[in-house]
C-alpha atoms as a PDB file:
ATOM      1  CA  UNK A   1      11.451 -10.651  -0.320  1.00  0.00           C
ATOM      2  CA  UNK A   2       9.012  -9.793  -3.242  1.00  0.00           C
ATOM      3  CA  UNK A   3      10.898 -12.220  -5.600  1.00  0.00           C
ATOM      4  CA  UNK A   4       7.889 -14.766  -5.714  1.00  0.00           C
ATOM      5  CA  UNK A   5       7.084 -13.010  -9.474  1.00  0.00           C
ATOM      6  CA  UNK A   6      10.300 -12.854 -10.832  1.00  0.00           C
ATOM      7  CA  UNK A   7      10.102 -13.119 -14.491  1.00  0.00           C
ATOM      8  CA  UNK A   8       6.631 -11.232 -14.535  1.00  0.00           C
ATOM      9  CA  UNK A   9       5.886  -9.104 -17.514  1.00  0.00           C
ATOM     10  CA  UNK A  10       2.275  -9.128 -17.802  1.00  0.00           C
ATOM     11  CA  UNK A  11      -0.248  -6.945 -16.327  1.00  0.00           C
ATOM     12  CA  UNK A  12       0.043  -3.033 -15.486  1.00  0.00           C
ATOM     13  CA  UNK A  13      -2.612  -2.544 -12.417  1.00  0.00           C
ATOM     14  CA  UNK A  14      -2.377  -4.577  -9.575  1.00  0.00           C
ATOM     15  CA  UNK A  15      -4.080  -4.895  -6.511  1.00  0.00           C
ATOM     16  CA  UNK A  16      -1.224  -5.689  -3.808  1.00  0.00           C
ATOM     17  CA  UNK A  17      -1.239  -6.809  -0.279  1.00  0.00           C
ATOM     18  CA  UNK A  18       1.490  -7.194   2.589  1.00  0.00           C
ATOM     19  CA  UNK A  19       1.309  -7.974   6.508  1.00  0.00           C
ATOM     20  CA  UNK A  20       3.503  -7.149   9.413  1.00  0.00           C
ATOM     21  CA  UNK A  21       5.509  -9.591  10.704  1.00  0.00           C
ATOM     22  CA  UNK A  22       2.947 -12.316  12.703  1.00  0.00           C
ATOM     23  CA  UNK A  23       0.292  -9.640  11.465  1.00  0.00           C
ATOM     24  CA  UNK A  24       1.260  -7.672  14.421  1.00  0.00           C
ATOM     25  CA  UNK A  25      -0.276  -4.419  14.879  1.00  0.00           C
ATOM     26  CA  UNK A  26       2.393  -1.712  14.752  1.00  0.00           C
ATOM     27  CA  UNK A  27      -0.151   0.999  14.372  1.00  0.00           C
ATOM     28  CA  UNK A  28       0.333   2.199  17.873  1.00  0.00           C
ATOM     29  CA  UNK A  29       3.620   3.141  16.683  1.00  0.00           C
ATOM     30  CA  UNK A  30       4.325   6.512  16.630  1.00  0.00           C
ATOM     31  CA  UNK A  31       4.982   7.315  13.241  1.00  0.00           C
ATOM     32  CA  UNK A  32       4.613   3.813  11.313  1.00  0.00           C
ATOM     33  CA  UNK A  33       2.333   5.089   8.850  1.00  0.00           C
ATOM     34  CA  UNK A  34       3.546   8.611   8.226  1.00  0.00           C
ATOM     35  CA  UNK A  35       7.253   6.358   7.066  1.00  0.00           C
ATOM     36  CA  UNK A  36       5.046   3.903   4.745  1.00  0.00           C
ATOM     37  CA  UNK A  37       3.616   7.173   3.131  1.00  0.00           C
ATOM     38  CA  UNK A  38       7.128   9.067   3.024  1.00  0.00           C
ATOM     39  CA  UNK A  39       8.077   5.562   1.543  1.00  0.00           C
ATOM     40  CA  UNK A  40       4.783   4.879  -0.986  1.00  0.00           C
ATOM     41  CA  UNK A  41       5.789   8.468  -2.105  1.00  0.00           C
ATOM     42  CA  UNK A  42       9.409   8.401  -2.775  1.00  0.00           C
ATOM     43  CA  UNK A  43       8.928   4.807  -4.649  1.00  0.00           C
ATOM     44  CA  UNK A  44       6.605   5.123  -6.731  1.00  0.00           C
ATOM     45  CA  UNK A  45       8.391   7.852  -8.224  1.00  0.00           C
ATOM     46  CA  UNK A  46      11.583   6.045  -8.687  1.00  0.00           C
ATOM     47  CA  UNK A  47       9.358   3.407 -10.484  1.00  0.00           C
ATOM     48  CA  UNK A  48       6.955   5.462 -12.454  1.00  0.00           C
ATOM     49  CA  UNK A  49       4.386   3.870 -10.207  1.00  0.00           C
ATOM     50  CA  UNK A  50       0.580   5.721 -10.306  1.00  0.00           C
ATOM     51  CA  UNK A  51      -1.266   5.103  -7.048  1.00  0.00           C
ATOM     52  CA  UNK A  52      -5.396   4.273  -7.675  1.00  0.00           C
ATOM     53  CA  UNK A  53      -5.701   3.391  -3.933  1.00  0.00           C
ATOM     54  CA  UNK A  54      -4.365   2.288  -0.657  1.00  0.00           C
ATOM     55  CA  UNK A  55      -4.810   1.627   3.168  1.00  0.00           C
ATOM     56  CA  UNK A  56      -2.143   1.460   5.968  1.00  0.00           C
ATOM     57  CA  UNK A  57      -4.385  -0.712   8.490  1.00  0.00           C
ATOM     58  CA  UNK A  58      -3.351  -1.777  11.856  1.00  0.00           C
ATOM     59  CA  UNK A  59      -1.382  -5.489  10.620  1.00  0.00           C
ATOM     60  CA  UNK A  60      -1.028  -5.065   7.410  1.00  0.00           C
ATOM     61  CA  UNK A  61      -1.626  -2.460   3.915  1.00  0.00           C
ATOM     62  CA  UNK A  62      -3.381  -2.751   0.440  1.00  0.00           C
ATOM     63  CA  UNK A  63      -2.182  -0.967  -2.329  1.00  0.00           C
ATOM     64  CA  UNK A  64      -3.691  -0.903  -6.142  1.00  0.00           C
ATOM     65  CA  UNK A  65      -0.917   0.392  -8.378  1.00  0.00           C
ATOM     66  CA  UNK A  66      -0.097   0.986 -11.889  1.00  0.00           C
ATOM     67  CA  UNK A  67       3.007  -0.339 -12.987  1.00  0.00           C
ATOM     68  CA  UNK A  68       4.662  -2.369 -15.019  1.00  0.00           C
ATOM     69  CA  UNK A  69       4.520  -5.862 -14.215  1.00  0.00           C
ATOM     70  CA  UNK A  70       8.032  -6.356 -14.663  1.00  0.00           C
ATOM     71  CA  UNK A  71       8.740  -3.864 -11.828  1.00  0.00           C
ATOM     72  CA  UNK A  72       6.047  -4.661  -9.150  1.00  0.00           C
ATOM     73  CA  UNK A  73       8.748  -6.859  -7.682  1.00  0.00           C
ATOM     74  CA  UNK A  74      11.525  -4.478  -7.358  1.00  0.00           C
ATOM     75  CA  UNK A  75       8.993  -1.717  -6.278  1.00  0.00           C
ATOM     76  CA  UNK A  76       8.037  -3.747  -3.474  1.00  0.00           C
ATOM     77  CA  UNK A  77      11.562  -4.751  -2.465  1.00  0.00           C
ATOM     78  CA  UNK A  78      12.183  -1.457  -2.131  1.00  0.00           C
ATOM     79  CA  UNK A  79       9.335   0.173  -0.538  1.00  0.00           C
ATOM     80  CA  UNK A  80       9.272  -2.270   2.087  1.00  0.00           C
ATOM     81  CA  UNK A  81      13.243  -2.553   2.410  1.00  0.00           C
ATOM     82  CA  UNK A  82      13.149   0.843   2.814  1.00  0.00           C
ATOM     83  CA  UNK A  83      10.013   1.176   5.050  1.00  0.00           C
ATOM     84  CA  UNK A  84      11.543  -1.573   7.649  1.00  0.00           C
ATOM     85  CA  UNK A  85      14.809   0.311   7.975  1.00  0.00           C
ATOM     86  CA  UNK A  86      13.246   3.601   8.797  1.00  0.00           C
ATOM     87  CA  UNK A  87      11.016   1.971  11.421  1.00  0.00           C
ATOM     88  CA  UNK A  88      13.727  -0.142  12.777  1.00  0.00           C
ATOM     89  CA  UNK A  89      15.858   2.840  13.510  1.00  0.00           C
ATOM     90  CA  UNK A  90      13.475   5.318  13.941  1.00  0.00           C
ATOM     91  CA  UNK A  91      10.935   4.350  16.051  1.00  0.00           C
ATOM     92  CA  UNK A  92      13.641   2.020  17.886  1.00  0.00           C
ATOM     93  CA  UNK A  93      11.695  -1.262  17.462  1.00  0.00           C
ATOM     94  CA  UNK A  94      13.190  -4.515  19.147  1.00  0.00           C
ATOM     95  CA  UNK A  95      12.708  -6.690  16.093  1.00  0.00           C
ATOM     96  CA  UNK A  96      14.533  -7.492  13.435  1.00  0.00           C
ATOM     97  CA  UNK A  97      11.950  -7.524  10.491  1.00  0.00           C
ATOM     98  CA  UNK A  98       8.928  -5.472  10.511  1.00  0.00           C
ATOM     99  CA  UNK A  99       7.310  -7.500   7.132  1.00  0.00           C
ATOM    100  CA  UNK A 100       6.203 -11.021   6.160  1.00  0.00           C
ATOM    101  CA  UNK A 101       8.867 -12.041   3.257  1.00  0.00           C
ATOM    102  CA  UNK A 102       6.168 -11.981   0.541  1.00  0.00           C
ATOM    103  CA  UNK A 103       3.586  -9.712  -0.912  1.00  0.00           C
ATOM    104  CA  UNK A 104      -0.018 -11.071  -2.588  1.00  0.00           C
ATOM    105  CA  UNK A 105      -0.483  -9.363  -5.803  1.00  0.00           C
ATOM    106  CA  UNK A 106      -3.804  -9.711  -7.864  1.00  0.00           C
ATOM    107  CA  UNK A 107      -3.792  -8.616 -12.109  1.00  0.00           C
ATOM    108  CA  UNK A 108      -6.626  -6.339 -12.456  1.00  0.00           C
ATOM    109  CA  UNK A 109      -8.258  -7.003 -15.798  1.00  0.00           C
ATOM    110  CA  UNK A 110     -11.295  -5.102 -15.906  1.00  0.00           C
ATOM    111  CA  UNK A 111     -12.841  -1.831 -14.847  1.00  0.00           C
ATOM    112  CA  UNK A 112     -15.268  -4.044 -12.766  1.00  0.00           C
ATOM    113  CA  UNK A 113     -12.573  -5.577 -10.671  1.00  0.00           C
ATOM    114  CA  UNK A 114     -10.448  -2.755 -10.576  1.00  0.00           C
ATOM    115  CA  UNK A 115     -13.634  -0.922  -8.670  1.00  0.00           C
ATOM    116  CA  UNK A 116     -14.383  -3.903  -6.414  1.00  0.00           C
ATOM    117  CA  UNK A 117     -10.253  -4.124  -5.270  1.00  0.00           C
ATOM    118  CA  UNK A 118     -10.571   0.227  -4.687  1.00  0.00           C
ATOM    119  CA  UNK A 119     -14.019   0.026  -2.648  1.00  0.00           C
ATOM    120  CA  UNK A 120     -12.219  -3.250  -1.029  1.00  0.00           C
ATOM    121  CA  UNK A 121      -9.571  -0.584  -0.268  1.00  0.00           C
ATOM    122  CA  UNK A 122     -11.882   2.113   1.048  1.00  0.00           C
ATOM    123  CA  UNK A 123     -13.906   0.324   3.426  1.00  0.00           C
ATOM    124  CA  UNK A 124     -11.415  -1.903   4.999  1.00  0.00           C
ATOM    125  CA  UNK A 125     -10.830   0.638   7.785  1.00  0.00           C
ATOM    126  CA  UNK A 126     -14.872   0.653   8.343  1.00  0.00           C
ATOM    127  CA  UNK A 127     -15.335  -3.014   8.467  1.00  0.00           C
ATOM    128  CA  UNK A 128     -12.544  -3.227  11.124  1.00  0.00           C
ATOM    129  CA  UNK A 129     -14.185  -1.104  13.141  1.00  0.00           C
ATOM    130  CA  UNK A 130     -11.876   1.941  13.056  1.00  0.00           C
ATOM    131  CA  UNK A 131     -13.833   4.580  11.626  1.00  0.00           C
ATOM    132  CA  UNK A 132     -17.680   4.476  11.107  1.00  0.00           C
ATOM    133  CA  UNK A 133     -16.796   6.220   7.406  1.00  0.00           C
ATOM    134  CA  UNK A 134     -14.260   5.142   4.938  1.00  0.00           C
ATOM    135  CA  UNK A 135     -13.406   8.873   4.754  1.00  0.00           C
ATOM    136  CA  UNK A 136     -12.491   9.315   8.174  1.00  0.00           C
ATOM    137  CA  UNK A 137      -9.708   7.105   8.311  1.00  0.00           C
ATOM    138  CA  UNK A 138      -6.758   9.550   7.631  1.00  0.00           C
ATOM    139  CA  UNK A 139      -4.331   6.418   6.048  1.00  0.00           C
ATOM    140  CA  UNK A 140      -6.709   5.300   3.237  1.00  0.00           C
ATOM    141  CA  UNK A 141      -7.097   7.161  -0.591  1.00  0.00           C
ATOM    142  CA  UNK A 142     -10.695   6.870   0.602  1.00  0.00           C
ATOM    143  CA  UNK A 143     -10.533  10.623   1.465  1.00  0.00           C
ATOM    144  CA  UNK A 144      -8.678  11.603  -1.929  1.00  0.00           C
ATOM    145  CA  UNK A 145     -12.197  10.031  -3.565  1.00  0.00           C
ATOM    146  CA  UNK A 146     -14.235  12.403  -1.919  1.00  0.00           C
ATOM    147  CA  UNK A 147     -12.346  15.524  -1.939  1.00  0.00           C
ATOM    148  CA  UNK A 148     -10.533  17.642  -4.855  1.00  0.00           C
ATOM    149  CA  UNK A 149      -7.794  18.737  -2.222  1.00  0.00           C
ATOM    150  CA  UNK A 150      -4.633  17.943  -3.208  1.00  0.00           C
ATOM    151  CA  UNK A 151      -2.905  15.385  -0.279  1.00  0.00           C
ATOM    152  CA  UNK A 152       0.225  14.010   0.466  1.00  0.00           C
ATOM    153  CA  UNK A 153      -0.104  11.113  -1.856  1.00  0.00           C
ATOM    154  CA  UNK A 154      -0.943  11.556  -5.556  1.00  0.00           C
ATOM    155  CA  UNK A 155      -3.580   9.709  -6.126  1.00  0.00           C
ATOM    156  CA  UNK A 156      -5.009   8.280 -10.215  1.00  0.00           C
ATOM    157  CA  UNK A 157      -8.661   8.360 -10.144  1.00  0.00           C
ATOM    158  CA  UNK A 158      -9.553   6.832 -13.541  1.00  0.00           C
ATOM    159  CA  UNK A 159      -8.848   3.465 -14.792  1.00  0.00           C
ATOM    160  CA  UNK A 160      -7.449   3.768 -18.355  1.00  0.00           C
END
């Protein structure tokens, strides 16, 4: 799991995405996305990670991180190692694995596409149909964009 850029070493923004297991929807789960935030949190600490944006959506999340691109793998490992365990246990699931093996993982190279991946980000939630504003949608950065108030995830709102 998350080993598919092993010897990576370029790059230090990336926009990343991961799906549930047969892209089921484990939203509906009591407490699914309040463990992949206690989990985003404690991570990206232990990897120096900055967070420029995410989305916990029904079947799957986006992130767009800054790290080092020799550590994206091991950060993801972990987060979702960590993440699946939790929710396992804790929310008593019958499954064995909560994540598809692998992660997708773009290089962001430009200010340009580094916008397009966030506002990609932000209005996920809208275009599925679960909140009319990308604001609304209490699991996205989206609201961190809009506000000054400090939230539960620290969010890095410039690009270099």
């Amino acid at each position: 799991m998350g080993l598919r850029f092993p010897g990576q070493k370029y790059g230090q923004c990336f926009f990343v995405t991961t799906s549930f297991v047969k892209r089921q929807k484990l939203e509906d789960r009591n407490g699914i996305y309040q463990a992949l935030a206690d989990s985003l949190i404690f991570y990206s600490k232990k990897y120096d990670v900055q967070i420029a944006g995410y989305v916990f959506m029904p079947s799957h999340i986006h992130l767009l991180l800054f790290i080092e691109g020799d550590k994206l793998a091991s950060f993801m490992r972990d987060f979702k190692k960590y993440t699946a365990q939790t929710t396992i246990r804790e929310l008593e699931l019958t499954c064995e694995f909560i994540w598809m093996p692998r992660y997708d993982r773009v290089v962001i190279t430009s200010e340009d596409i580094y916008q397009e991946k966030l506002n990609y980000i932000h209005y996920n939630p809208v275009k599925a149909d679960l909140v009319k504003e990308a604001g609304a949608w209490k699991w996205s950065s989206a609201r961190d964009y809009e506000s000054e108030a400090a939230r539960e995830i620290s969010i890095r709102k410039e690009w270099f």
